[in-house]
ModelCIF file with pLDDT and N, C-alpha, C, O atoms, coordinates in Angstrom:
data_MODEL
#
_entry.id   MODEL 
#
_entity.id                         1 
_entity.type                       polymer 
_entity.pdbx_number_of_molecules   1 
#
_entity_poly.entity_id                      1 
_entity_poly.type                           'polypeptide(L)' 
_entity_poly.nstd_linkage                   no 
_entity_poly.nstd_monomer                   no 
_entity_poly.pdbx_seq_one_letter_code       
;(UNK)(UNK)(UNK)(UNK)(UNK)(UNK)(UNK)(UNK)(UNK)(UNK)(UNK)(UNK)(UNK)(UNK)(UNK)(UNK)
(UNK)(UNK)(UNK)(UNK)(UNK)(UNK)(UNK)(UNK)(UNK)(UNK)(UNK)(UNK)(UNK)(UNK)(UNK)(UNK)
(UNK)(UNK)(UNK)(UNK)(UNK)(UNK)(UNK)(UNK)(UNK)(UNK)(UNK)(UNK)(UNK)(UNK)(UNK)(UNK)
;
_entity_poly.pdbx_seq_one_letter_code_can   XXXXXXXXXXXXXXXXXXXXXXXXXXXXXXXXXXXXXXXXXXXXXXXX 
_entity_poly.pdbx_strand_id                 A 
#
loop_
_entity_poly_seq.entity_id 
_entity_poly_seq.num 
_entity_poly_seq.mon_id 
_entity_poly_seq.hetero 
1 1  UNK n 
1 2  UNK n 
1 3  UNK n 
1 4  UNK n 
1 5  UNK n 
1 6  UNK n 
1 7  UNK n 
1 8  UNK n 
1 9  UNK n 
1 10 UNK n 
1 11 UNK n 
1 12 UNK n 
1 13 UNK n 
1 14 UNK n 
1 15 UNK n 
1 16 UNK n 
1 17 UNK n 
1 18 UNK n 
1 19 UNK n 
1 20 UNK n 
1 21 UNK n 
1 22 UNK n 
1 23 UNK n 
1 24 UNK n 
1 25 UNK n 
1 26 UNK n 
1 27 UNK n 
1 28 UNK n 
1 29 UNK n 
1 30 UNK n 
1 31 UNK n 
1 32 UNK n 
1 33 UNK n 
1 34 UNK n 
1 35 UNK n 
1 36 UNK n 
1 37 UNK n 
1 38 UNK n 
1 39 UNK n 
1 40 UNK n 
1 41 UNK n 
1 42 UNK n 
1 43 UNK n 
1 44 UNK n 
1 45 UNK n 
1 46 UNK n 
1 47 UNK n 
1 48 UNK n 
#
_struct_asym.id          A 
_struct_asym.entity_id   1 
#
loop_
_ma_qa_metric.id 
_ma_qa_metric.mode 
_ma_qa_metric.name 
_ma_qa_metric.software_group_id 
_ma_qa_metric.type 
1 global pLDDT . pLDDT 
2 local  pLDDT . pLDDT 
#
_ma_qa_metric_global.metric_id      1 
_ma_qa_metric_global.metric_value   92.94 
_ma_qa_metric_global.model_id       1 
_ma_qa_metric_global.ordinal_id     1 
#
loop_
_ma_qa_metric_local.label_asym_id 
_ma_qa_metric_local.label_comp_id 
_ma_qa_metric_local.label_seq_id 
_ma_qa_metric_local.metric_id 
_ma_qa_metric_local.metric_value 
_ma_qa_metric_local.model_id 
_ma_qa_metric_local.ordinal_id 
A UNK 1  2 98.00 1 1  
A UNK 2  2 98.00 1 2  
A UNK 3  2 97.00 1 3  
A UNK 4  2 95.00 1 4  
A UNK 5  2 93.00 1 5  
A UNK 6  2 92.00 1 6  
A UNK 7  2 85.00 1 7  
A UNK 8  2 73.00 1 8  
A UNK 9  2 71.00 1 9  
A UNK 10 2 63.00 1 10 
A UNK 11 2 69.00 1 11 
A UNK 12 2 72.00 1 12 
A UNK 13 2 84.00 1 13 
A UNK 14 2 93.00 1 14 
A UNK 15 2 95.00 1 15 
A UNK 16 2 97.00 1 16 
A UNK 17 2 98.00 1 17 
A UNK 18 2 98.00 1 18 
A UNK 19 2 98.00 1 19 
A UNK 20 2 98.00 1 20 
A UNK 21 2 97.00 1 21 
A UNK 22 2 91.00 1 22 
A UNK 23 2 93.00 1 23 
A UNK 24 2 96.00 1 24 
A UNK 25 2 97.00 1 25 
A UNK 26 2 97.00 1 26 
A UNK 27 2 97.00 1 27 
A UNK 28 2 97.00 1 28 
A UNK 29 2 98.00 1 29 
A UNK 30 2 98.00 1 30 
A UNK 31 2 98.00 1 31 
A UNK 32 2 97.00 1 32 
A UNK 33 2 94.00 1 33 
A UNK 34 2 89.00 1 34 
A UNK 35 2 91.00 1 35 
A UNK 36 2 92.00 1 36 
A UNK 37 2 96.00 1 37 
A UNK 38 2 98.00 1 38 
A UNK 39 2 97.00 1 39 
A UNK 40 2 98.00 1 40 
A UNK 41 2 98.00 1 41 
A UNK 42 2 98.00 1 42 
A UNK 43 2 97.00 1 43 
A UNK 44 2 98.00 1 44 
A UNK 45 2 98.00 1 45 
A UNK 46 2 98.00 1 46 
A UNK 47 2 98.00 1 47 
A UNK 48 2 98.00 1 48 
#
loop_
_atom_site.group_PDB 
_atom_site.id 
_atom_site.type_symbol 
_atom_site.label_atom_id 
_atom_site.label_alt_id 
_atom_site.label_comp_id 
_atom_site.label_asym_id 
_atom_site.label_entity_id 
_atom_site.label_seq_id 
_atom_site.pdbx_PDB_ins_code 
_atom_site.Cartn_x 
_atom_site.Cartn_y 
_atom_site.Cartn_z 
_atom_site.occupancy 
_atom_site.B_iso_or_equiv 
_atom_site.pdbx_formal_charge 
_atom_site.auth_seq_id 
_atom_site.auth_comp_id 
_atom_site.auth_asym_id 
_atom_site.auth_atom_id 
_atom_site.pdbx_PDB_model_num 
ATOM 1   N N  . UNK A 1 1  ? 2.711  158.979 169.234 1.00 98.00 ? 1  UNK A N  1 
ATOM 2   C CA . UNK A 1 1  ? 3.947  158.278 169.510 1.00 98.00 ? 1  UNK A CA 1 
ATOM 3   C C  . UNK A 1 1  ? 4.785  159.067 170.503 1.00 98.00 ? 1  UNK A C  1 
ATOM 4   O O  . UNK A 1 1  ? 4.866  160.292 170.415 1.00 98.00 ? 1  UNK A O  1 
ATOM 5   N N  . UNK A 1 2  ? 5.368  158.416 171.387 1.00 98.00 ? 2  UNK A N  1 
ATOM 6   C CA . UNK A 1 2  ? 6.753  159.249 172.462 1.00 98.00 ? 2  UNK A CA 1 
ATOM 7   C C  . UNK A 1 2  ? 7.543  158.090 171.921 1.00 98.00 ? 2  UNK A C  1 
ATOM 8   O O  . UNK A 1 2  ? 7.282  157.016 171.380 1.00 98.00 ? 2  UNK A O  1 
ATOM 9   N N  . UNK A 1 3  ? 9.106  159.053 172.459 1.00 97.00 ? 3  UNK A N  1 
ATOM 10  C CA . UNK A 1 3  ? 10.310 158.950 172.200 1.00 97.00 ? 3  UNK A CA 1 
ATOM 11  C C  . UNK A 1 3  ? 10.561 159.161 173.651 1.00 97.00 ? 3  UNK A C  1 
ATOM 12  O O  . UNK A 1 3  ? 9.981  160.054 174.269 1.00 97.00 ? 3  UNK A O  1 
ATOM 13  N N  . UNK A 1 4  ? 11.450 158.321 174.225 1.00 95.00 ? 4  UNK A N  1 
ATOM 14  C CA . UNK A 1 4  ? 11.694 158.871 175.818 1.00 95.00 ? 4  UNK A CA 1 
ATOM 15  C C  . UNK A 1 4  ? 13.338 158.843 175.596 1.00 95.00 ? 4  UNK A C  1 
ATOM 16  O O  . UNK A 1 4  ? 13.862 157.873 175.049 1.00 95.00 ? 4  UNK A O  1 
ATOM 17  N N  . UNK A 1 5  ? 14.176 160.063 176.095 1.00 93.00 ? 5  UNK A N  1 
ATOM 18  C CA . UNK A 1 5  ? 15.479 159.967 175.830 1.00 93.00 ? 5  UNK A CA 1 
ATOM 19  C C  . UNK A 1 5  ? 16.328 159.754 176.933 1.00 93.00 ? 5  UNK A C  1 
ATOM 20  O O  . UNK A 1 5  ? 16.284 160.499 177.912 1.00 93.00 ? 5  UNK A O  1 
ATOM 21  N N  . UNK A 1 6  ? 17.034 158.875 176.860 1.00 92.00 ? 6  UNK A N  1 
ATOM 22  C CA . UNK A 1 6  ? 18.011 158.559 178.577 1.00 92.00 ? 6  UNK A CA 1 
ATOM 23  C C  . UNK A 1 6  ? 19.337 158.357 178.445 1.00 92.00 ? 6  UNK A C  1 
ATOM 24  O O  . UNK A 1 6  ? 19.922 157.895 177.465 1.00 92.00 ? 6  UNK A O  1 
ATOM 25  N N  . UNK A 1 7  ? 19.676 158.628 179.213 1.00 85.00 ? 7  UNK A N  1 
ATOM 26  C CA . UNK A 1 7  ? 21.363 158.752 178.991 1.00 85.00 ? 7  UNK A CA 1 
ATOM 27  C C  . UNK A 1 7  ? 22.066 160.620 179.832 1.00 85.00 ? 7  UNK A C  1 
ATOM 28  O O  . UNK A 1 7  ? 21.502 161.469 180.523 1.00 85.00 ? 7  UNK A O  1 
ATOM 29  N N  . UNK A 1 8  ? 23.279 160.519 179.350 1.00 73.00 ? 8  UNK A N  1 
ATOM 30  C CA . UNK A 1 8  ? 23.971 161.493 179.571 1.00 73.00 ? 8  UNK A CA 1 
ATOM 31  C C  . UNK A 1 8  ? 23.871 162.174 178.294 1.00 73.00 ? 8  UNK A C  1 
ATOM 32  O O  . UNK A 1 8  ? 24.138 161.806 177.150 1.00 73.00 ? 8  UNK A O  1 
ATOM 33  N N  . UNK A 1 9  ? 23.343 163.444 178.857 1.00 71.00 ? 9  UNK A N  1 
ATOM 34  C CA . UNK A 1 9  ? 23.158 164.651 177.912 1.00 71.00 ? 9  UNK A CA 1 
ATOM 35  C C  . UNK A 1 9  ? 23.630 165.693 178.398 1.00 71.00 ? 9  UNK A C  1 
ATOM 36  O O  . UNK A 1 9  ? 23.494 166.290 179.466 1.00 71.00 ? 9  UNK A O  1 
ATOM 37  N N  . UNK A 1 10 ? 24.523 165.921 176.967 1.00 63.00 ? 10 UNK A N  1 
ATOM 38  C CA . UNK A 1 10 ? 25.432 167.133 177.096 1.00 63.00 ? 10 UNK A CA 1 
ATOM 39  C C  . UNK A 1 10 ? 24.990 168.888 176.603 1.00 63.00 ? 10 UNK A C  1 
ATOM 40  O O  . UNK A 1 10 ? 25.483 169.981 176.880 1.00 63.00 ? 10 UNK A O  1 
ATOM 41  N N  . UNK A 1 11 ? 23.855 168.457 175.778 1.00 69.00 ? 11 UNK A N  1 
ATOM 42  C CA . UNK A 1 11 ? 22.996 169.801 175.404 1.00 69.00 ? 11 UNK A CA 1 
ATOM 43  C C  . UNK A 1 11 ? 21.804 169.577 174.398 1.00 69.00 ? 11 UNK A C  1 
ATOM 44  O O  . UNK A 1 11 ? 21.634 168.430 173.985 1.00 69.00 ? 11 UNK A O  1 
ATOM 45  N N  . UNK A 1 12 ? 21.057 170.472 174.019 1.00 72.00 ? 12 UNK A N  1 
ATOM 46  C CA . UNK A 1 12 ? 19.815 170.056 173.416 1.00 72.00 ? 12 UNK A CA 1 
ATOM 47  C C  . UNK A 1 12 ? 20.283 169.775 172.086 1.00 72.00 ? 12 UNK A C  1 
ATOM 48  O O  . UNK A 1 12 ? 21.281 170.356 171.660 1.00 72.00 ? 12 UNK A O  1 
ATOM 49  N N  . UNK A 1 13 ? 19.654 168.941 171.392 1.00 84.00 ? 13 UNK A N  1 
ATOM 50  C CA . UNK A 1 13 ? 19.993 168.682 170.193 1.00 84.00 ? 13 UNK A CA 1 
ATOM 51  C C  . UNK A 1 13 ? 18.782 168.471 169.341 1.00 84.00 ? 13 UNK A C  1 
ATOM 52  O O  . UNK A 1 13 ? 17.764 168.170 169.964 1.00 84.00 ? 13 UNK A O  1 
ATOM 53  N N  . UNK A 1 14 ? 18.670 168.587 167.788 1.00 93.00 ? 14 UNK A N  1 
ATOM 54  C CA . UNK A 1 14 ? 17.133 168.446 167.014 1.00 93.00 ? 14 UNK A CA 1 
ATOM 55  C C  . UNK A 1 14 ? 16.743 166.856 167.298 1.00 93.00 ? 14 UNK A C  1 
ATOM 56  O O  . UNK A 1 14 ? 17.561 165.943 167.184 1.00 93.00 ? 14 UNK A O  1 
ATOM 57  N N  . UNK A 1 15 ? 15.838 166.740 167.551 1.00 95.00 ? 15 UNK A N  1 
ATOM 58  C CA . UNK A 1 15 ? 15.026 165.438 167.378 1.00 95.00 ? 15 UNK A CA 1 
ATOM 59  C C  . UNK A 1 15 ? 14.023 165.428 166.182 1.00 95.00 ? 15 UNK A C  1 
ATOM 60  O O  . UNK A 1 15 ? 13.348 166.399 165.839 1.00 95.00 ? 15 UNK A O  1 
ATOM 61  N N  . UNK A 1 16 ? 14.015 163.668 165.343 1.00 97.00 ? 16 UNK A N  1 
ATOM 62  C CA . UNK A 1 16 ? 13.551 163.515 164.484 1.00 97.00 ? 16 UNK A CA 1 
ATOM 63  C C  . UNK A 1 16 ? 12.304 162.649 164.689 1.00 97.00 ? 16 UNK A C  1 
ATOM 64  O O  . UNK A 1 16 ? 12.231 162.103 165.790 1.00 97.00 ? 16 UNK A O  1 
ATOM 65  N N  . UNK A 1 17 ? 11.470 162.465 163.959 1.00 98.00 ? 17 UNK A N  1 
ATOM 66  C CA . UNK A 1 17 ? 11.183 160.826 163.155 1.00 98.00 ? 17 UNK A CA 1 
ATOM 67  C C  . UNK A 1 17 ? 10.850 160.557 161.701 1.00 98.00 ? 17 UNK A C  1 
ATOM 68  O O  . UNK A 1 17 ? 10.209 161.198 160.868 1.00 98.00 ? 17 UNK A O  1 
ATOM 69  N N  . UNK A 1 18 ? 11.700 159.024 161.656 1.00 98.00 ? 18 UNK A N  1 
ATOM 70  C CA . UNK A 1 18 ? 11.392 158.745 160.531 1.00 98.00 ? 18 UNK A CA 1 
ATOM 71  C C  . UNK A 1 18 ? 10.435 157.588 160.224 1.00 98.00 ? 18 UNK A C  1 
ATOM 72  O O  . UNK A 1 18 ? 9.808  157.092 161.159 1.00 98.00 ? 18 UNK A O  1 
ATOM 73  N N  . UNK A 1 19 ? 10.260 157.063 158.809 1.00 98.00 ? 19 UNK A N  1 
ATOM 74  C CA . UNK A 1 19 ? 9.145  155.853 159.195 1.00 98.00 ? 19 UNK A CA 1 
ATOM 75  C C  . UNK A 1 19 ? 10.194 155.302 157.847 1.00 98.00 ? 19 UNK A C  1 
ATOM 76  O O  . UNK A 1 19 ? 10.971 155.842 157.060 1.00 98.00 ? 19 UNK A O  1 
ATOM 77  N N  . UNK A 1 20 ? 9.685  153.874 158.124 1.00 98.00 ? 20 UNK A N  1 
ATOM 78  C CA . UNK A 1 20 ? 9.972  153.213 156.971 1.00 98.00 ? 20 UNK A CA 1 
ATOM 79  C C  . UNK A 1 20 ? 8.622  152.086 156.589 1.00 98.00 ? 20 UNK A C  1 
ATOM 80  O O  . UNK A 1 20 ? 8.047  151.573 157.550 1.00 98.00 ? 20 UNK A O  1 
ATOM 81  N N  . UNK A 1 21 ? 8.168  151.745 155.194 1.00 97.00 ? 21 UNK A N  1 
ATOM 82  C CA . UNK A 1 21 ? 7.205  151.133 154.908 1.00 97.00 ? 21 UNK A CA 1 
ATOM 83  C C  . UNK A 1 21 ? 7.986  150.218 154.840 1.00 97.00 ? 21 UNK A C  1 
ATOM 84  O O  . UNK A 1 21 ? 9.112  150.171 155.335 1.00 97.00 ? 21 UNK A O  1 
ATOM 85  N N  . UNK A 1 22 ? 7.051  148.848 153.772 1.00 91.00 ? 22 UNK A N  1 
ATOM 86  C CA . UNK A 1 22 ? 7.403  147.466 153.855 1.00 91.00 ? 22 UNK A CA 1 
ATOM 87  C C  . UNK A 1 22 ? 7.779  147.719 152.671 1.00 91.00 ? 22 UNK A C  1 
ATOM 88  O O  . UNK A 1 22 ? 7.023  148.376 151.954 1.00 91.00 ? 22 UNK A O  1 
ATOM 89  N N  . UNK A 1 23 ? 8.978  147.284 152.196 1.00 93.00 ? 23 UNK A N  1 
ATOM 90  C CA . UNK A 1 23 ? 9.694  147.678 150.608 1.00 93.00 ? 23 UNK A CA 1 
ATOM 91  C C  . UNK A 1 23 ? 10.637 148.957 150.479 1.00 93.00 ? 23 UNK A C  1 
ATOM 92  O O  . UNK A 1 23 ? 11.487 149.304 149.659 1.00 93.00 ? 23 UNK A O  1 
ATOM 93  N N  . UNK A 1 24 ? 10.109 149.515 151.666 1.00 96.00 ? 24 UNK A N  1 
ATOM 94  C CA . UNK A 1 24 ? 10.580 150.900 151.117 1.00 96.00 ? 24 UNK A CA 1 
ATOM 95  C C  . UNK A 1 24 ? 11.503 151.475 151.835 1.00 96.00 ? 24 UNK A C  1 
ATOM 96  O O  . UNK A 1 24 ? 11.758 151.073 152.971 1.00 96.00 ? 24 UNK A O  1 
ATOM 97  N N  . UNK A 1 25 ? 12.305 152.776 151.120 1.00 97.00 ? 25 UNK A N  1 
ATOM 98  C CA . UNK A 1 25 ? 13.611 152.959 152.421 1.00 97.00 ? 25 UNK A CA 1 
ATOM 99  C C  . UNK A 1 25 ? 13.047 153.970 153.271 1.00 97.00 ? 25 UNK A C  1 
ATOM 100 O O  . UNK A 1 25 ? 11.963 154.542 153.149 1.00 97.00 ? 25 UNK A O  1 
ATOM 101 N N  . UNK A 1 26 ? 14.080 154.133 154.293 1.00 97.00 ? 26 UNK A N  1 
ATOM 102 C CA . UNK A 1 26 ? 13.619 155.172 155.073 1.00 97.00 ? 26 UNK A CA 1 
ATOM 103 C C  . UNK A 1 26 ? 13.240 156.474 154.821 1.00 97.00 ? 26 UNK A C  1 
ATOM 104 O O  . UNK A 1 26 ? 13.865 157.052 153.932 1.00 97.00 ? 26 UNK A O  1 
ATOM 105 N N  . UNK A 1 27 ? 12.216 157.171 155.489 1.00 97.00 ? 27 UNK A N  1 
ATOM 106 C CA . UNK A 1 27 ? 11.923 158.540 154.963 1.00 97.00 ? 27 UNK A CA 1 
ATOM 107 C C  . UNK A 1 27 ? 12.029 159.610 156.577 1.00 97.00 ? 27 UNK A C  1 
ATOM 108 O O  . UNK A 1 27 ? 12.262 159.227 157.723 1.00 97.00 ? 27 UNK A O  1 
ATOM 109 N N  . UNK A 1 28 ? 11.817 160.688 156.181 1.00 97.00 ? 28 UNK A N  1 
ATOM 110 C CA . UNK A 1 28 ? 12.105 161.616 157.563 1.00 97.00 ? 28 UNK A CA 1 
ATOM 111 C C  . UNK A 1 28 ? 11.128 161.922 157.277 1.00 97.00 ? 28 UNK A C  1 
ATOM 112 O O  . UNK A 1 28 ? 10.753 161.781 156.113 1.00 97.00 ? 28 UNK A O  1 
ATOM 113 N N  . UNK A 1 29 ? 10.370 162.441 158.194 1.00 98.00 ? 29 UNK A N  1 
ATOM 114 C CA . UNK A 1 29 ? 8.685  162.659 158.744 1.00 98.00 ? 29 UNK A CA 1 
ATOM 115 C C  . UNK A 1 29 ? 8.623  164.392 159.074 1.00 98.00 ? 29 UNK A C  1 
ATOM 116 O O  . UNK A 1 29 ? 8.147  165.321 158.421 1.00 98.00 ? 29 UNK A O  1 
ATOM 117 N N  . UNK A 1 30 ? 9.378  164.334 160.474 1.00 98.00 ? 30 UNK A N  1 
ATOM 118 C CA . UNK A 1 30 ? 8.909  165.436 161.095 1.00 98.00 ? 30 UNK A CA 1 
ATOM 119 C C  . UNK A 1 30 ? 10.665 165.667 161.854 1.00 98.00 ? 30 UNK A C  1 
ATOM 120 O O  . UNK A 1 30 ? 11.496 164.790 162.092 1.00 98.00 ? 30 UNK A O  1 
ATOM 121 N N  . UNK A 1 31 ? 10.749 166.941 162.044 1.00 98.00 ? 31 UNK A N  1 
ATOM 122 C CA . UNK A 1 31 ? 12.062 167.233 162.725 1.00 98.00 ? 31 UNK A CA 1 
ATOM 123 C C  . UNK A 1 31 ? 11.525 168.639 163.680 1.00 98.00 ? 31 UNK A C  1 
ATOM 124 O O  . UNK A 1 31 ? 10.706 169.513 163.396 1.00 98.00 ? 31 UNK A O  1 
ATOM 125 N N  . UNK A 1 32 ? 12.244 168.459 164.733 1.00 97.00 ? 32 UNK A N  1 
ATOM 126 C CA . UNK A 1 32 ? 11.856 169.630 165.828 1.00 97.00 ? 32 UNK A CA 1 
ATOM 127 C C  . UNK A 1 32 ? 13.364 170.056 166.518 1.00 97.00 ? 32 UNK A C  1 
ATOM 128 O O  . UNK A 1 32 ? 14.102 169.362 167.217 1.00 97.00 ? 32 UNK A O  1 
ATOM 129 N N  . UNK A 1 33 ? 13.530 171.439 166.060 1.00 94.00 ? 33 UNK A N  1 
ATOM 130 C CA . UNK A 1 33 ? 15.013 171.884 166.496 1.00 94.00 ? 33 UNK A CA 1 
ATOM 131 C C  . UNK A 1 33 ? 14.844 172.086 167.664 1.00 94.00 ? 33 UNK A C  1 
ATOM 132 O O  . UNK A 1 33 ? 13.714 171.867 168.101 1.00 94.00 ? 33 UNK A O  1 
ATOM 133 N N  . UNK A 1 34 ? 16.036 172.639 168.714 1.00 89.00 ? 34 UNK A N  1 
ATOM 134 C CA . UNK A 1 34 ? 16.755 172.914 169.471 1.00 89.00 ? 34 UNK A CA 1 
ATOM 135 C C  . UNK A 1 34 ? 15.559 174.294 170.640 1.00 89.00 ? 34 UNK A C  1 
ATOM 136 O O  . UNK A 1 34 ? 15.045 174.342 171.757 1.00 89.00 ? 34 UNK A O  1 
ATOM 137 N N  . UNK A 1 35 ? 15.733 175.481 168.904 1.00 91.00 ? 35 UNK A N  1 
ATOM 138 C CA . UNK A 1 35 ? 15.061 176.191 168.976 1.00 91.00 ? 35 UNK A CA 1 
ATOM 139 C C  . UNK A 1 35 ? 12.965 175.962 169.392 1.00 91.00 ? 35 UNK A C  1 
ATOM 140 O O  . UNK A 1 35 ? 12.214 176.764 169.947 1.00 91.00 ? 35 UNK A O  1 
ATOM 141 N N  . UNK A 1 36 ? 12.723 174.849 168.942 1.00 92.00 ? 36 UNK A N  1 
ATOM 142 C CA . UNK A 1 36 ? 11.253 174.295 169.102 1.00 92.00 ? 36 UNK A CA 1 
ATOM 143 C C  . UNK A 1 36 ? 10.661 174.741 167.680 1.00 92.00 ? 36 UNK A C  1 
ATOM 144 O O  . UNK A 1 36 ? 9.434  174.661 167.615 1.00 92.00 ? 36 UNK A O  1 
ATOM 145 N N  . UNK A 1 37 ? 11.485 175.311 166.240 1.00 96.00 ? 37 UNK A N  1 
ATOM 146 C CA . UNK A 1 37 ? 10.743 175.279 165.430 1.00 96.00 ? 37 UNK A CA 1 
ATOM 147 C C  . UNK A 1 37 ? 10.727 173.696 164.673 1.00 96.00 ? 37 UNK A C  1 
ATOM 148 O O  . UNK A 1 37 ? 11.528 172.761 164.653 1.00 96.00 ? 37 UNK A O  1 
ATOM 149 N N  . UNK A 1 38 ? 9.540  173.911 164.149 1.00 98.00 ? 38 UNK A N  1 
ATOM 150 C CA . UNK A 1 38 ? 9.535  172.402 163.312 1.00 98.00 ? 38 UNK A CA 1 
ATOM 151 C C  . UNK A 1 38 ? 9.375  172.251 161.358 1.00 98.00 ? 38 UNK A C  1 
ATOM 152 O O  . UNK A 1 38 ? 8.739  172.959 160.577 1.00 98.00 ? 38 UNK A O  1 
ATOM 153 N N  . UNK A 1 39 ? 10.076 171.270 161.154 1.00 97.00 ? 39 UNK A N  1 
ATOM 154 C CA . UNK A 1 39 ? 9.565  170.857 159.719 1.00 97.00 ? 39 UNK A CA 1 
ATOM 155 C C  . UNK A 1 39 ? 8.879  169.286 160.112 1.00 97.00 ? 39 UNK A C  1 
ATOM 156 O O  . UNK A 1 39 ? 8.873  168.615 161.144 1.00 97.00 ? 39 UNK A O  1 
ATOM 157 N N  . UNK A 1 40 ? 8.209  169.051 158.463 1.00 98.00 ? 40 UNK A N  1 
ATOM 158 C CA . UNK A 1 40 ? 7.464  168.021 157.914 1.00 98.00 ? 40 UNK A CA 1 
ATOM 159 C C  . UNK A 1 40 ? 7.335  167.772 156.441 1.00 98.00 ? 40 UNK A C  1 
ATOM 160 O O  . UNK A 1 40 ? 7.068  168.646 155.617 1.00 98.00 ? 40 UNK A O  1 
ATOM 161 N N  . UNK A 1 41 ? 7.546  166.514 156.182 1.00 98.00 ? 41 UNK A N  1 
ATOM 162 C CA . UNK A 1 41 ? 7.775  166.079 155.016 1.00 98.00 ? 41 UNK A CA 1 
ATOM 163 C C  . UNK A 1 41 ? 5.974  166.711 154.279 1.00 98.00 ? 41 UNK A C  1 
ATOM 164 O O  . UNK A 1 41 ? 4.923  166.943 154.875 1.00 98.00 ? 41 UNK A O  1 
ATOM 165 N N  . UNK A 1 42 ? 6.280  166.790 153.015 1.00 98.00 ? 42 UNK A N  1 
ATOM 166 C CA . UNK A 1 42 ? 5.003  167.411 152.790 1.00 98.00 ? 42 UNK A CA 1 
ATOM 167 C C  . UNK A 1 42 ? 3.417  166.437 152.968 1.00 98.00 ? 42 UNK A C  1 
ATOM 168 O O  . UNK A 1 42 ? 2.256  166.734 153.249 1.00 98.00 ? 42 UNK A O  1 
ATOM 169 N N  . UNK A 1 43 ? 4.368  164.788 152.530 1.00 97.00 ? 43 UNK A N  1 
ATOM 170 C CA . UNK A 1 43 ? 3.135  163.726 152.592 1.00 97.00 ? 43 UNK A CA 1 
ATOM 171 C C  . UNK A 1 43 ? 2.095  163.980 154.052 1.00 97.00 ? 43 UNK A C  1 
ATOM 172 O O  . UNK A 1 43 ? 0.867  163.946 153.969 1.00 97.00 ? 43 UNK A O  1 
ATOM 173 N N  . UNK A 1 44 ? 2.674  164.176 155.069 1.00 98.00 ? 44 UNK A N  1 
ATOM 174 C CA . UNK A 1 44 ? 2.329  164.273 156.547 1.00 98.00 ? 44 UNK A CA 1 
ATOM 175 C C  . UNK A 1 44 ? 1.919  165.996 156.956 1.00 98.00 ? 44 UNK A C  1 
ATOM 176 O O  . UNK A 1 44 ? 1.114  166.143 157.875 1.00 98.00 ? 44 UNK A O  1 
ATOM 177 N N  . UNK A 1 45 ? 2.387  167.045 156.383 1.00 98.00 ? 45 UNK A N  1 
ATOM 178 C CA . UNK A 1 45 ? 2.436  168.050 156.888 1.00 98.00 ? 45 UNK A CA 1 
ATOM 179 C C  . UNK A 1 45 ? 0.320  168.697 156.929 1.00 98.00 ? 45 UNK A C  1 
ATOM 180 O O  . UNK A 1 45 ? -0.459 168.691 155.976 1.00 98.00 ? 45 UNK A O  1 
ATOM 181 N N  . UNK A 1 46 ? 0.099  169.055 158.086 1.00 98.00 ? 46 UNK A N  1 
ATOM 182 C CA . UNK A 1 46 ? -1.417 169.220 157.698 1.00 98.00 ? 46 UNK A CA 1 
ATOM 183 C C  . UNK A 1 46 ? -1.708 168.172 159.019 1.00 98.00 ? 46 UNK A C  1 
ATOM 184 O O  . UNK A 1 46 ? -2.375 168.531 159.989 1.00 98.00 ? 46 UNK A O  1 
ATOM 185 N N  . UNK A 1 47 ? -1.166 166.975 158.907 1.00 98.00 ? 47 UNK A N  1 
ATOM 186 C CA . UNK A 1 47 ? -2.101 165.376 159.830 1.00 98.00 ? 47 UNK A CA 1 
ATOM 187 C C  . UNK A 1 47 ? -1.370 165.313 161.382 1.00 98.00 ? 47 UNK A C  1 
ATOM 188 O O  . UNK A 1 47 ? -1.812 165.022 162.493 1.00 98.00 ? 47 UNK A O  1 
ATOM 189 N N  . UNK A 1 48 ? 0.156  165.792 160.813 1.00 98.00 ? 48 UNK A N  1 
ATOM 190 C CA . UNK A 1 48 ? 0.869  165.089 162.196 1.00 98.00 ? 48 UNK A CA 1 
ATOM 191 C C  . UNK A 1 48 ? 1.705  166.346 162.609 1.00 98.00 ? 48 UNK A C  1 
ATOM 192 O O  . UNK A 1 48 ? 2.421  166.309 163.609 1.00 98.00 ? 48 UNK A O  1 
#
């Protein structure tokens, strides 16, 4: 998946994603700071 970001940017900021199933609420996936370290929800961590 890409994310393409456009606009006026004023400085780096963390980027996420989340997913949502059919029924279900939203969940957070994967997050990538500023810095370039990353988290992952544990369901995903290992695949993505």
């Amino acid at each position: 998946l890409s994310c393409v970001v456009s606009g006026t940017l004023l400085r780096v900021n963390t980027m996420a994603w989340y997913r949502q199933a059919p029924g279900k609420q939203r969940e957070s996936v994967a997050r990538i700071f500023s810095s370039g370290s990353t988290n992952y929800a544990d369901s995903v961590k290992g695949r993505f």
